[in-house]
Every structure is written in structure tokens, then in C-alpha cells.
C-alpha atoms as a PDB file:
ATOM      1  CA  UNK A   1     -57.555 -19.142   9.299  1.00  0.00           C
ATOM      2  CA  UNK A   2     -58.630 -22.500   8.234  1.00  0.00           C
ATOM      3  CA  UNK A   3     -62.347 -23.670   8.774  1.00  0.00           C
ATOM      4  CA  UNK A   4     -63.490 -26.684   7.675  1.00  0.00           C
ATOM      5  CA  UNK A   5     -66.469 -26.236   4.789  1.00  0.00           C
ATOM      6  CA  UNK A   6     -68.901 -27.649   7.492  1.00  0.00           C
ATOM      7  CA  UNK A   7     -67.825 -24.904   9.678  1.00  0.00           C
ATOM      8  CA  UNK A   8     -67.867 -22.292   7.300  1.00  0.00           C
ATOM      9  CA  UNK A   9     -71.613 -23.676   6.003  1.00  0.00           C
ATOM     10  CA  UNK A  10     -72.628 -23.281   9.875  1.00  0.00           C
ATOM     11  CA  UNK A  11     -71.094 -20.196  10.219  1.00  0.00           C
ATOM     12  CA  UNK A  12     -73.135 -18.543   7.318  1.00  0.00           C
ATOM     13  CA  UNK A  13     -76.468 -20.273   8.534  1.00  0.00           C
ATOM     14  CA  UNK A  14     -75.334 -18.862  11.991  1.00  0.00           C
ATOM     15  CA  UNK A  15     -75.681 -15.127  10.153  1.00  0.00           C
ATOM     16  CA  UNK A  16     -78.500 -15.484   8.126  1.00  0.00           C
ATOM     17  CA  UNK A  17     -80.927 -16.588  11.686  1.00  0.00           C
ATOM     18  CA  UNK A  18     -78.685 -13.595  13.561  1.00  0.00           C
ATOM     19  CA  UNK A  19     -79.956 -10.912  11.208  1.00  0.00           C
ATOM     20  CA  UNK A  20     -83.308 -11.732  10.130  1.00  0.00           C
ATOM     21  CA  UNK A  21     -84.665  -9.625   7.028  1.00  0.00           C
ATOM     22  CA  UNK A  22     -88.810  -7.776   7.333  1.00  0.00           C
ATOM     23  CA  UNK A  23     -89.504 -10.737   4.316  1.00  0.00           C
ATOM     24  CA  UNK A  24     -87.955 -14.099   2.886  1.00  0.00           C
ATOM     25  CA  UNK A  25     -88.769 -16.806   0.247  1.00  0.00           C
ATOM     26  CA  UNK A  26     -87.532 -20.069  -0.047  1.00  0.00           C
ATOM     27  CA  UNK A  27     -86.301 -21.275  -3.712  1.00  0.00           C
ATOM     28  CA  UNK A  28     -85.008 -24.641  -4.037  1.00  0.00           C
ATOM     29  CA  UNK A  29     -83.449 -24.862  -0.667  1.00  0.00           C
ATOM     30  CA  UNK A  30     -81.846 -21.008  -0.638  1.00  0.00           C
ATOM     31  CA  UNK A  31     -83.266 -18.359   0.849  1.00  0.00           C
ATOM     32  CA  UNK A  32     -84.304 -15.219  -0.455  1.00  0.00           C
ATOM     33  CA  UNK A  33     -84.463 -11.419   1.934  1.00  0.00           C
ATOM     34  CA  UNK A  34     -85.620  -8.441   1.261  1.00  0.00           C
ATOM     35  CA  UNK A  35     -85.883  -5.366   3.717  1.00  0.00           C
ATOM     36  CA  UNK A  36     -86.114  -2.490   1.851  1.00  0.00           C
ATOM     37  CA  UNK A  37     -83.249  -0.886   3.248  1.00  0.00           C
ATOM     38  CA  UNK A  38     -79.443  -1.037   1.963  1.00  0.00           C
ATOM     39  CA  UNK A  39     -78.354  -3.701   3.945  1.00  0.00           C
ATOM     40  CA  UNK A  40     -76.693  -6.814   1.877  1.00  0.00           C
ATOM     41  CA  UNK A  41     -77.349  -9.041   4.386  1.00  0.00           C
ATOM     42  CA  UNK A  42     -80.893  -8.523   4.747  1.00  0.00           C
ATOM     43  CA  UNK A  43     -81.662  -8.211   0.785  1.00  0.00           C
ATOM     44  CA  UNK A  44     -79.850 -10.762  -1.215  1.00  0.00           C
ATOM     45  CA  UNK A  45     -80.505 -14.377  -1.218  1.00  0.00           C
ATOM     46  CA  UNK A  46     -78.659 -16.726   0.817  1.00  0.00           C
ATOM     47  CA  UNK A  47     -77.036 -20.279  -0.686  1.00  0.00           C
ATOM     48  CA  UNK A  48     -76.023 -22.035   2.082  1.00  0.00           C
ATOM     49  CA  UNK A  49     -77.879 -25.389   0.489  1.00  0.00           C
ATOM     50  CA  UNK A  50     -79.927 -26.358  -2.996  1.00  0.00           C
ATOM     51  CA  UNK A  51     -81.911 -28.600  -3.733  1.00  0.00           C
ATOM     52  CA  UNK A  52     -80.354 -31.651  -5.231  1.00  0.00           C
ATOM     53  CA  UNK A  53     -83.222 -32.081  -7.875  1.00  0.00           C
ATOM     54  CA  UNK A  54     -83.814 -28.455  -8.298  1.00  0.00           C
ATOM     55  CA  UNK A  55     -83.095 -26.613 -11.776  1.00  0.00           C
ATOM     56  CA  UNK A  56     -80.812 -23.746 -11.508  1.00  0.00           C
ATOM     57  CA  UNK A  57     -82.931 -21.993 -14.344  1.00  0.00           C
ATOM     58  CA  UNK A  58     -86.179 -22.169 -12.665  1.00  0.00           C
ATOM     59  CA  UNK A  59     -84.211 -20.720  -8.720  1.00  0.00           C
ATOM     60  CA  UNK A  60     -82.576 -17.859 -10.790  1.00  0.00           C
ATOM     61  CA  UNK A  61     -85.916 -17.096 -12.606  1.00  0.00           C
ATOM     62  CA  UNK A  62     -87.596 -17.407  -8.998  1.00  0.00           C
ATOM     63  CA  UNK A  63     -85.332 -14.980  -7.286  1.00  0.00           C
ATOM     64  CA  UNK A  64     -85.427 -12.002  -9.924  1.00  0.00           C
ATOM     65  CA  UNK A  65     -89.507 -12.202  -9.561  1.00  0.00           C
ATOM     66  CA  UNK A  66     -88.693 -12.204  -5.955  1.00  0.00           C
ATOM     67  CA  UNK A  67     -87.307  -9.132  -6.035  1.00  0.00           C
ATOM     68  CA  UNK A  68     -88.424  -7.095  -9.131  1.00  0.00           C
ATOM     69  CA  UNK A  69     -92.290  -7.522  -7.516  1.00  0.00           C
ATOM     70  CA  UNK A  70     -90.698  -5.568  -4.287  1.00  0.00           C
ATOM     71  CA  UNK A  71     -89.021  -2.826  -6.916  1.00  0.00           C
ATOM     72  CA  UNK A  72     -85.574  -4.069  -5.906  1.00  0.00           C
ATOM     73  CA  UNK A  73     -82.531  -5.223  -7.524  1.00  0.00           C
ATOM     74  CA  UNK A  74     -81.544  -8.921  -7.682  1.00  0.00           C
ATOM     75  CA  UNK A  75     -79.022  -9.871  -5.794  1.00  0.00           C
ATOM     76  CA  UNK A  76     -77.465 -13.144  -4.985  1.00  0.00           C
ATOM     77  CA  UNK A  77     -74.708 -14.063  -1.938  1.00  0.00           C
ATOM     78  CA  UNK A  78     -71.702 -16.321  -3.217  1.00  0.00           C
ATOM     79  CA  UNK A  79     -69.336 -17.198  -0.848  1.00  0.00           C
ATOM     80  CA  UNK A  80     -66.653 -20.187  -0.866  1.00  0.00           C
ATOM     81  CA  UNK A  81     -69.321 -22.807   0.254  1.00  0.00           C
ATOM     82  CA  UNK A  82     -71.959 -21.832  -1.711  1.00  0.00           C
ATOM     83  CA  UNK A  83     -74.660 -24.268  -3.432  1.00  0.00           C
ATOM     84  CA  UNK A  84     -74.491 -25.497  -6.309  1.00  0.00           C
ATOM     85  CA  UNK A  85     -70.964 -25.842  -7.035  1.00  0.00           C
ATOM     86  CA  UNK A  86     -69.738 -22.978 -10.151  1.00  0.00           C
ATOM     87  CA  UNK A  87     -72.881 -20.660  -9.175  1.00  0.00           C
ATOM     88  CA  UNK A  88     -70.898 -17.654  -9.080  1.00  0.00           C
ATOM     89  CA  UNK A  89     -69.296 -18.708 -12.934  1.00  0.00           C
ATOM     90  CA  UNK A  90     -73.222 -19.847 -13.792  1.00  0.00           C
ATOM     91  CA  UNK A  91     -74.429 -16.669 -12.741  1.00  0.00           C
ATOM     92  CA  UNK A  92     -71.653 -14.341 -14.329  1.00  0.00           C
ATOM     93  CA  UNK A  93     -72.548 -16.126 -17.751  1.00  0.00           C
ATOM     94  CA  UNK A  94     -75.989 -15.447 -17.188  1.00  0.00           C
ATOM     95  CA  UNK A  95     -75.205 -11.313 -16.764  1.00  0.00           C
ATOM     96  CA  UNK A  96     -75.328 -10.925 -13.233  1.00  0.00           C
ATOM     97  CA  UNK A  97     -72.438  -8.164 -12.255  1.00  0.00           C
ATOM     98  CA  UNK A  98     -69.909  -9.017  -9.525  1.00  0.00           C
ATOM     99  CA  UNK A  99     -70.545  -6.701  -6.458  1.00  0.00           C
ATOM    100  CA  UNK A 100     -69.543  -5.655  -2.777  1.00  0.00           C
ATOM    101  CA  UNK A 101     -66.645  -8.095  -1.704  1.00  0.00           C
ATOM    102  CA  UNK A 102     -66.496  -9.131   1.588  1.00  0.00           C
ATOM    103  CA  UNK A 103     -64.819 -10.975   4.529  1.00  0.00           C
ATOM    104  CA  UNK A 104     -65.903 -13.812   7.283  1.00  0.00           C
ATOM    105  CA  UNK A 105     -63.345 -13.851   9.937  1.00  0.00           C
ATOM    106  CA  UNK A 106     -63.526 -16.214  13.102  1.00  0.00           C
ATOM    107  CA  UNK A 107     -61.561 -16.785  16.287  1.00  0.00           C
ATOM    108  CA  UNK A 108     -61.872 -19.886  17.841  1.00  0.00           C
ATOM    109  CA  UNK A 109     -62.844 -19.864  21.877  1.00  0.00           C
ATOM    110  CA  UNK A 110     -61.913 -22.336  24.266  1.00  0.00           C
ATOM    111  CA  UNK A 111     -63.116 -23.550  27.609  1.00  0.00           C
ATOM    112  CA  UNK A 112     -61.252 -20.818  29.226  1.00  0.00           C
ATOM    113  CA  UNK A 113     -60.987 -17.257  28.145  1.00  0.00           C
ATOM    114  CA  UNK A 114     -57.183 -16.082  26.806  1.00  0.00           C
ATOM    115  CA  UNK A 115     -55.044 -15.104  29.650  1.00  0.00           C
ATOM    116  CA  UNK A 116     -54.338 -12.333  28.088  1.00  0.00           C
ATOM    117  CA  UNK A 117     -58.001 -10.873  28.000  1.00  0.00           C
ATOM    118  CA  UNK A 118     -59.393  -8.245  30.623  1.00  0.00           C
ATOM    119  CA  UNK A 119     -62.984  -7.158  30.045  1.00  0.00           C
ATOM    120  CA  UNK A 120     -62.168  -3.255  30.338  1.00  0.00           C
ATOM    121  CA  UNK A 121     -64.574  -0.822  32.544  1.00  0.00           C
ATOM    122  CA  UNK A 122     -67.484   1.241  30.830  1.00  0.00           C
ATOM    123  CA  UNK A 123     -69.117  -1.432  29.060  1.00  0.00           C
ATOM    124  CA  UNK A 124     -72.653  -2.194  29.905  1.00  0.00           C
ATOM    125  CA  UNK A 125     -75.002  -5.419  28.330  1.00  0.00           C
ATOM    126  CA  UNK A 126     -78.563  -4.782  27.727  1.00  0.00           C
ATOM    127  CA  UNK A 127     -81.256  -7.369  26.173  1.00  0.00           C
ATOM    128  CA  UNK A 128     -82.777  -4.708  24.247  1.00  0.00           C
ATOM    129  CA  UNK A 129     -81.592  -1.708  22.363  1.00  0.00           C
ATOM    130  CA  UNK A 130     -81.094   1.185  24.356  1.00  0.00           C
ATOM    131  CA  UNK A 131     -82.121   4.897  22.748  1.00  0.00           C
ATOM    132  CA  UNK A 132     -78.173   5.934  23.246  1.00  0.00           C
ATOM    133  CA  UNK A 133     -77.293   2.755  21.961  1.00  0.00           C
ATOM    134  CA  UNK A 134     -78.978   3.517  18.649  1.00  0.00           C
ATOM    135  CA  UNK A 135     -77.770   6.706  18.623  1.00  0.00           C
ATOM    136  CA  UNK A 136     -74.392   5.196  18.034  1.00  0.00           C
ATOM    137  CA  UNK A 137     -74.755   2.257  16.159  1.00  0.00           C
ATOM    138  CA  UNK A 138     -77.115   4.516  13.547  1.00  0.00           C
ATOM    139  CA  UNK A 139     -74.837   7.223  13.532  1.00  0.00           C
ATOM    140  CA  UNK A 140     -72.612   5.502  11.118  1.00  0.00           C
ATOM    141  CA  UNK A 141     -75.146   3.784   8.837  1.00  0.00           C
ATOM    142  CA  UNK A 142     -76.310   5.150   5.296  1.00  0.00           C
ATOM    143  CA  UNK A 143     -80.029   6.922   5.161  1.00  0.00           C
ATOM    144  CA  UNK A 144     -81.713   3.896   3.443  1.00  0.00           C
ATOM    145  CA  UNK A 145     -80.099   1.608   6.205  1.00  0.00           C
ATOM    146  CA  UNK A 146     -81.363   4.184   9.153  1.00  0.00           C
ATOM    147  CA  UNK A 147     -84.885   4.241   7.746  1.00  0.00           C
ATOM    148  CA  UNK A 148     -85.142  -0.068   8.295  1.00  0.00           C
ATOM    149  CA  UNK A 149     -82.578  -0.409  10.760  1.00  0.00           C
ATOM    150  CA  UNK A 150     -85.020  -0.138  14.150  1.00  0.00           C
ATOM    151  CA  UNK A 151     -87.257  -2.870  12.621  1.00  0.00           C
ATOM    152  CA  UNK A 152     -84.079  -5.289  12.121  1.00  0.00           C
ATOM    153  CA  UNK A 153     -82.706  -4.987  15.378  1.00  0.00           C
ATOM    154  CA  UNK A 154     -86.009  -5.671  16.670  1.00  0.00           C
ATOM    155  CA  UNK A 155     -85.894  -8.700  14.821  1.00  0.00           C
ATOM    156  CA  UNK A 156     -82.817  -9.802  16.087  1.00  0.00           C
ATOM    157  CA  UNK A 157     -82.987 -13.641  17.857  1.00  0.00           C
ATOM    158  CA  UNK A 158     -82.565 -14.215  21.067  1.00  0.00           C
ATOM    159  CA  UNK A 159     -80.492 -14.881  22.713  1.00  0.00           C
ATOM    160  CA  UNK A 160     -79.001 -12.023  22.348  1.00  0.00           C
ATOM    161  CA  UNK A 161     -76.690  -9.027  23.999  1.00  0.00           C
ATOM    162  CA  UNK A 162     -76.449  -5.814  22.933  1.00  0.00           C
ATOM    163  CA  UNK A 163     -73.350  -3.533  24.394  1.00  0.00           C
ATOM    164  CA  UNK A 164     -72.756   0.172  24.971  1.00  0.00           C
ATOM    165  CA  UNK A 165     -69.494   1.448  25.972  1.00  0.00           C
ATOM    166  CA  UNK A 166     -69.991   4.641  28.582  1.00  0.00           C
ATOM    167  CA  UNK A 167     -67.364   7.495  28.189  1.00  0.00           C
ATOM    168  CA  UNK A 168     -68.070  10.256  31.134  1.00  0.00           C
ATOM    169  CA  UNK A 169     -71.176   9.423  31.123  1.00  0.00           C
ATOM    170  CA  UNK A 170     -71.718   9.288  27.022  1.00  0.00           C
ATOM    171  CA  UNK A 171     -72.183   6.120  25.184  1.00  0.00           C
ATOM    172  CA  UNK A 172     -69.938   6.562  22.452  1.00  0.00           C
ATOM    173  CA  UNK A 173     -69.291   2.811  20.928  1.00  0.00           C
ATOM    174  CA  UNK A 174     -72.388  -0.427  20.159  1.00  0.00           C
ATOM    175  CA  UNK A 175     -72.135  -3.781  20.115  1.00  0.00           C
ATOM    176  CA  UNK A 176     -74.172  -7.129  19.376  1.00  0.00           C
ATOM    177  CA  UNK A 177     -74.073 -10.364  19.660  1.00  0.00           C
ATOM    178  CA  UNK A 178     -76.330 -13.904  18.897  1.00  0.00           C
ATOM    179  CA  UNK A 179     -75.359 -16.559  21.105  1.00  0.00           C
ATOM    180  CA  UNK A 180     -75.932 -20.371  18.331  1.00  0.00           C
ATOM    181  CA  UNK A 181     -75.316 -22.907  19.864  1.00  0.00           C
ATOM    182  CA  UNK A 182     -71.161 -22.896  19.679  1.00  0.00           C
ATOM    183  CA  UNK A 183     -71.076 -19.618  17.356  1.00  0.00           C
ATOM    184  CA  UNK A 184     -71.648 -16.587  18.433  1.00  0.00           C
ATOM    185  CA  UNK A 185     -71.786 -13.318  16.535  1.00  0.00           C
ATOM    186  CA  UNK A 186     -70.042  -9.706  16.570  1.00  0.00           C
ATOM    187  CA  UNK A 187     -72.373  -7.621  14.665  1.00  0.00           C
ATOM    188  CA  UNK A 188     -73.456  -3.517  14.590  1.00  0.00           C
ATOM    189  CA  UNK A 189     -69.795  -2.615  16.041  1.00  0.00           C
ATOM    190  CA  UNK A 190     -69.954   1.386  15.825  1.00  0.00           C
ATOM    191  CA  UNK A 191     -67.746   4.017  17.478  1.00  0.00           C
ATOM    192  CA  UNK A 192     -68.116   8.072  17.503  1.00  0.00           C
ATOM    193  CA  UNK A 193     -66.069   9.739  15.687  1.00  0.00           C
ATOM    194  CA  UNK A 194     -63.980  11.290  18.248  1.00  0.00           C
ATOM    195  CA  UNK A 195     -63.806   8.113  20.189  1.00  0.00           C
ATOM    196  CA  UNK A 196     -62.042   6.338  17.711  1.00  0.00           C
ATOM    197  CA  UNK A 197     -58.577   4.627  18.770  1.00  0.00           C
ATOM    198  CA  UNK A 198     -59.365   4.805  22.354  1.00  0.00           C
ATOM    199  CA  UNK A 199     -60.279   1.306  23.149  1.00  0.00           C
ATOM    200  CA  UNK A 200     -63.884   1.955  23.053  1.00  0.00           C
ATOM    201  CA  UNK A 201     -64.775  -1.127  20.441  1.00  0.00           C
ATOM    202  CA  UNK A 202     -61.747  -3.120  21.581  1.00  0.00           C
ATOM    203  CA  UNK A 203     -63.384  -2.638  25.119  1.00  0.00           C
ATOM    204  CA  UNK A 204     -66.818  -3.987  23.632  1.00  0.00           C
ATOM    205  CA  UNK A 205     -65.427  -6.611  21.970  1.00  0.00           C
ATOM    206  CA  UNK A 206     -63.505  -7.662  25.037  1.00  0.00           C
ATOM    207  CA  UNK A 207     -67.077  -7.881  27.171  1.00  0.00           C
ATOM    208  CA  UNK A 208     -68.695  -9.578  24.040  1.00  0.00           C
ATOM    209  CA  UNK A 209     -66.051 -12.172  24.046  1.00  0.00           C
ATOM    210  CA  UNK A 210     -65.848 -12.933  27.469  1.00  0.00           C
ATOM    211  CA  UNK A 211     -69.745 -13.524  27.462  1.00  0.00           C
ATOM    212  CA  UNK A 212     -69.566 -16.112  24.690  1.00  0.00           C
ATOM    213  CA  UNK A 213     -66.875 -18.135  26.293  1.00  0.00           C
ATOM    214  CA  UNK A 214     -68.990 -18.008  29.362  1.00  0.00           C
ATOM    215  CA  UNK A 215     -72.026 -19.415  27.049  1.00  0.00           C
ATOM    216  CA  UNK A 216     -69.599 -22.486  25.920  1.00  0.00           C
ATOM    217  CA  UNK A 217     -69.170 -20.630  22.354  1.00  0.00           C
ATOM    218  CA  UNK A 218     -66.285 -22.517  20.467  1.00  0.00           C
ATOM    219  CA  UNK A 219     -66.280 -19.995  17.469  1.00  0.00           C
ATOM    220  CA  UNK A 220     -66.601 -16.359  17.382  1.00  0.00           C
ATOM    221  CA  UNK A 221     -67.465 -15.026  13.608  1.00  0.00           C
ATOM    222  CA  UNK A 222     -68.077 -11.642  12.196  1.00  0.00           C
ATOM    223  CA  UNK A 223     -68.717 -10.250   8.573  1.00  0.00           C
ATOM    224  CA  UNK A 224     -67.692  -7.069   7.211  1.00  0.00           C
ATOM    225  CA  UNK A 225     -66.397  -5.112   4.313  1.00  0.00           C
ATOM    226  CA  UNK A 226     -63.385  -6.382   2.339  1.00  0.00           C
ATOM    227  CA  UNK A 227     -62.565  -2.573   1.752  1.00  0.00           C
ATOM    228  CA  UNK A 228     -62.926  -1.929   5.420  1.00  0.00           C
ATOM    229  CA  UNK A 229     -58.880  -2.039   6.735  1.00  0.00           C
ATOM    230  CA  UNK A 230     -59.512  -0.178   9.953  1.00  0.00           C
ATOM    231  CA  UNK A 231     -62.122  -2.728  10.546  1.00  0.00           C
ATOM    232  CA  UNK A 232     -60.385  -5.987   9.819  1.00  0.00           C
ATOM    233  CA  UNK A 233     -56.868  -4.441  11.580  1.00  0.00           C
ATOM    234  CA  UNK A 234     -59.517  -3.808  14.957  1.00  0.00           C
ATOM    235  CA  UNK A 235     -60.264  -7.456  14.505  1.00  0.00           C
ATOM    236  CA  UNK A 236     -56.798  -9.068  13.900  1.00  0.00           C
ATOM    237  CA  UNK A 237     -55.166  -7.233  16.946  1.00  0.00           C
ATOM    238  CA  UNK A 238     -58.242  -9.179  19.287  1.00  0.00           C
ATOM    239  CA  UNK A 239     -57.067 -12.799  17.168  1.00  0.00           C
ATOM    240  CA  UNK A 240     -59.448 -13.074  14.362  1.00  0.00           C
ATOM    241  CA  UNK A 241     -58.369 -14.260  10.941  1.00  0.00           C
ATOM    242  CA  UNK A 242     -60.047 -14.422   7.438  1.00  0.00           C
ATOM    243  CA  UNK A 243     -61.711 -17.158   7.148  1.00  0.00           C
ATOM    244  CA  UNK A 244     -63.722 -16.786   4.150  1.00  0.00           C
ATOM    245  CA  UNK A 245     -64.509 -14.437   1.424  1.00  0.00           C
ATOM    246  CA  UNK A 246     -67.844 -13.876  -0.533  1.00  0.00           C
ATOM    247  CA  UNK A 247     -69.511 -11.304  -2.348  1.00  0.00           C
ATOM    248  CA  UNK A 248     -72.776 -10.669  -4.357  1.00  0.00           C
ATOM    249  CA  UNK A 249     -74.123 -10.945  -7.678  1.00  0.00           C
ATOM    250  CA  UNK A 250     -76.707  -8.685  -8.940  1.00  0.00           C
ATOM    251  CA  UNK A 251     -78.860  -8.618 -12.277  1.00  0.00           C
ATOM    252  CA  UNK A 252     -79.118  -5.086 -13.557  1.00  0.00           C
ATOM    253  CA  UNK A 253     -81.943  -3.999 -16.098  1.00  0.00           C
ATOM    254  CA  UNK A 254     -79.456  -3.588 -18.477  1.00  0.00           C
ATOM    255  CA  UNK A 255     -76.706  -6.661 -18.022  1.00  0.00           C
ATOM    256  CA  UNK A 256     -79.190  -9.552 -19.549  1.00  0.00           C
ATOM    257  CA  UNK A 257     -81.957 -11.799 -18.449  1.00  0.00           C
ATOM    258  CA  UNK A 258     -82.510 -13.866 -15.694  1.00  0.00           C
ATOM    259  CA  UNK A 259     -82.625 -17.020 -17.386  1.00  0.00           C
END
């Protein structure tokens, strides 16, 4: 899929406000998060913009206090749009280690919702996390994700609509989405195990998509794993494409200095 940079710069803003982390920084026009927990999005420092008159020395020395104070590994977001231009080249010079590749894929929305598109039975919309809801959407999370996870959520923007899919009378598949402006998210997508391939998430990600055509959203975006084919095939049967890639850099004790 091709997105203009301008699109893919206000798609990545879109993500940073839709998952805000417990703590952030500003340096030089990025951002800086850190949450503790093991989620990338919530610990590494966005680049959607820099500072035209800032030094790239003193921003990289700025983040890796930002994070070492918290005990916490440097880590750094570079994705096709990222600012400056060459940061991902400046930083692998400077010893930070290429990490976690991932994938931005978008669908585009129009007035109308695709003919094609029924919104199934059995899903239900809440404004707030339900306790069956996190049962699912935790269930397939990490134990240093569960621990911060609650607190996230909460932090969530509205507005917002989170979505359970009911299965004789068990939720067994979670949903979310941020409604900004014409973007809208798909975010903490989780199934049970044994209701997977039974058009549990497709049915979620029917209702979320119907809702966000219904809120005048012109682009639908998600982020996930580059590693994650089940994932991305899910997402390409209900018209998503690739739109971007991106992945982190991180500055290990042993791989050099910040500067």
C-alpha cells in the first residue's frame, strides 16, 4: 500500500497519543516512553519530528540518561519517516543494535462501508475494559507486559471502544480502537486458543470497522510484529496492506557509548 510520508507521519503520531506510556520526555522534538513493562511501544522513543537546530549528539546523550536513570535499556523507534534523515545509519555507527522489526498496515475507509462487510453477531462495544475482556486480551501477553498492562489501558484516549466477542456465553476474542480525527486504530486484538480460526477476531474487526466508518474515519492503521504471519494474513484477508516498516534500535552496556 502506498501512503504518502504525511500520512504515514500522521499515522505514527496517531499511535503514539493511542497508547500512552506511565512516563515521557521530550528531546529535541521526539519523544521519549517508558512503562516499565515489555511493551515497545510504550518504552522506546518516538521520532516522528526533530528539532531543526537540535544536535543529534546532545538527543542521543539525552535519551540513554532517560532511560538508564529508570534501569532500562535504550531504545529508539526508526521507521521510514523518521527524523532526522540517516538516524537509523547515525545510530548503527554509534553502537546501537538493530532490534524487533515490525509492520504498519492501513486500509483506507470511505464514506460508505464495503458492500461486502457484515458486522457478524456476538460482538459487544464497551467504553471501558471489561474483567472478561482482560481476561482475553492478557491471556496472550508476556509476564512483564501483564504486570503494566491494566495501567496502559487505563490510559488509553478517548474516544475510544473496546470489543469482546461472546461465544456461548464466553468472551473468547478483544478488541480496541482510538477514534483521531480520520485514523482510527486496531490495537490489543487477542483470541483464545481454542477459538482461533473461527471468525472470532475477523468478527471484531468487522464491528471495529464498521464503527470507524460511521465516525467519518478515512484510514484504518494497525502495528504489529513483522514475524507475526498469522497476524498480518488475519489482516490482508479484511483489505489491509503494508504500509510501512520500522523497527528499534537499542544501546546495550556492552555495544559502545551513547555519544
Amino acid at each position: 500500500m502506498t501512503l504518502s510520508a504525511n500520512e504515514l507521519k500522521a499515522i505514527e503520531a496517531a499511535a503514539v497519543r493511542g497508547w500512552p506510556a506511565l512516563a515521557t520526555h521530550p528531546v529535541h522534538g521526539w519523544l521519549a516512553r517508558w512503562s516499565s513493562g515489555g511493551s515497545v511501544r510504550a518504552n522506546s522513543v518516538a521520532t516522528v519530528a526533530f528539532d531543526a537546530d537540535a544536535s543529534l549528539e546532545t538527543a542521543v546523550s539525552e535519551v540513554a540518561a532517560f532511560y538508564r536513570t529508570r534501569n532500562s535499556v535504550p531504545r529508539i523507534n526508526v521507521t521510514g519517516t523518521s527524523e532526522p534523515g540517516g538516524l537509523d545509519a547515525a545510530l548503527a555507527a554509534r553502537g546501537w543494535q538493530r532490534e524487533g522489526d515490525h509492520v504498519t498496515m492501513a486500509k483506507r475507509v470511505g464514506a460508505q462501508a464495503p458492500a461486502t462487510a457484515t458486522v457478524r453477531d456476538g460482538v459487544e462495544r464497551h467504553r471501558d475494559p471489561t474483567e472478561e475482556w482482560f481476561g482475553v486480551y492478557l491471556q496472550g501477553l508476556t509476564p512483564d507486559r501483564r504486570g503494566v498492562a491494566a495501567r496502559l489501558v487505563a490510559g488509553v484516549p478517548r474516544p475510544r471502544c473496546f470489543y469482546s466477542c461472546r461465544r456461548d456465553g464466553l468472551v473468547v476474542a478483544s478488541g480496541l480502537t482510538v477514534i483521531d480525527g480520520e485514523f482510527a486504530s486496531v490495537q490489543c486484538m487477542a483470541t483464545l486458543p481454542a477459538a482461533r480460526r473461527t471468525g472470532a477476531a475477523t468478527a471484531v474487526l468487522e464491528a471495529l470497522e464498521a464503527d470507524a466508518v460511521a465516525a467519518g474515519v478515512r484510514l484504518i492503521y494497525l502495528q504489529t510484529d513483522a514475524a507475526n504471519a498469522a497476524a498480518i494474513g488475519l489482516y490482508e484477508k479484511r483489505g489491509f496492506l503494508i504500509a510501512d516498516r520500522y523497527h528499534s534500535r537499542v544501546l546495550r552496556p556492552a555495544t559502545g557509548t551513547a555519544t
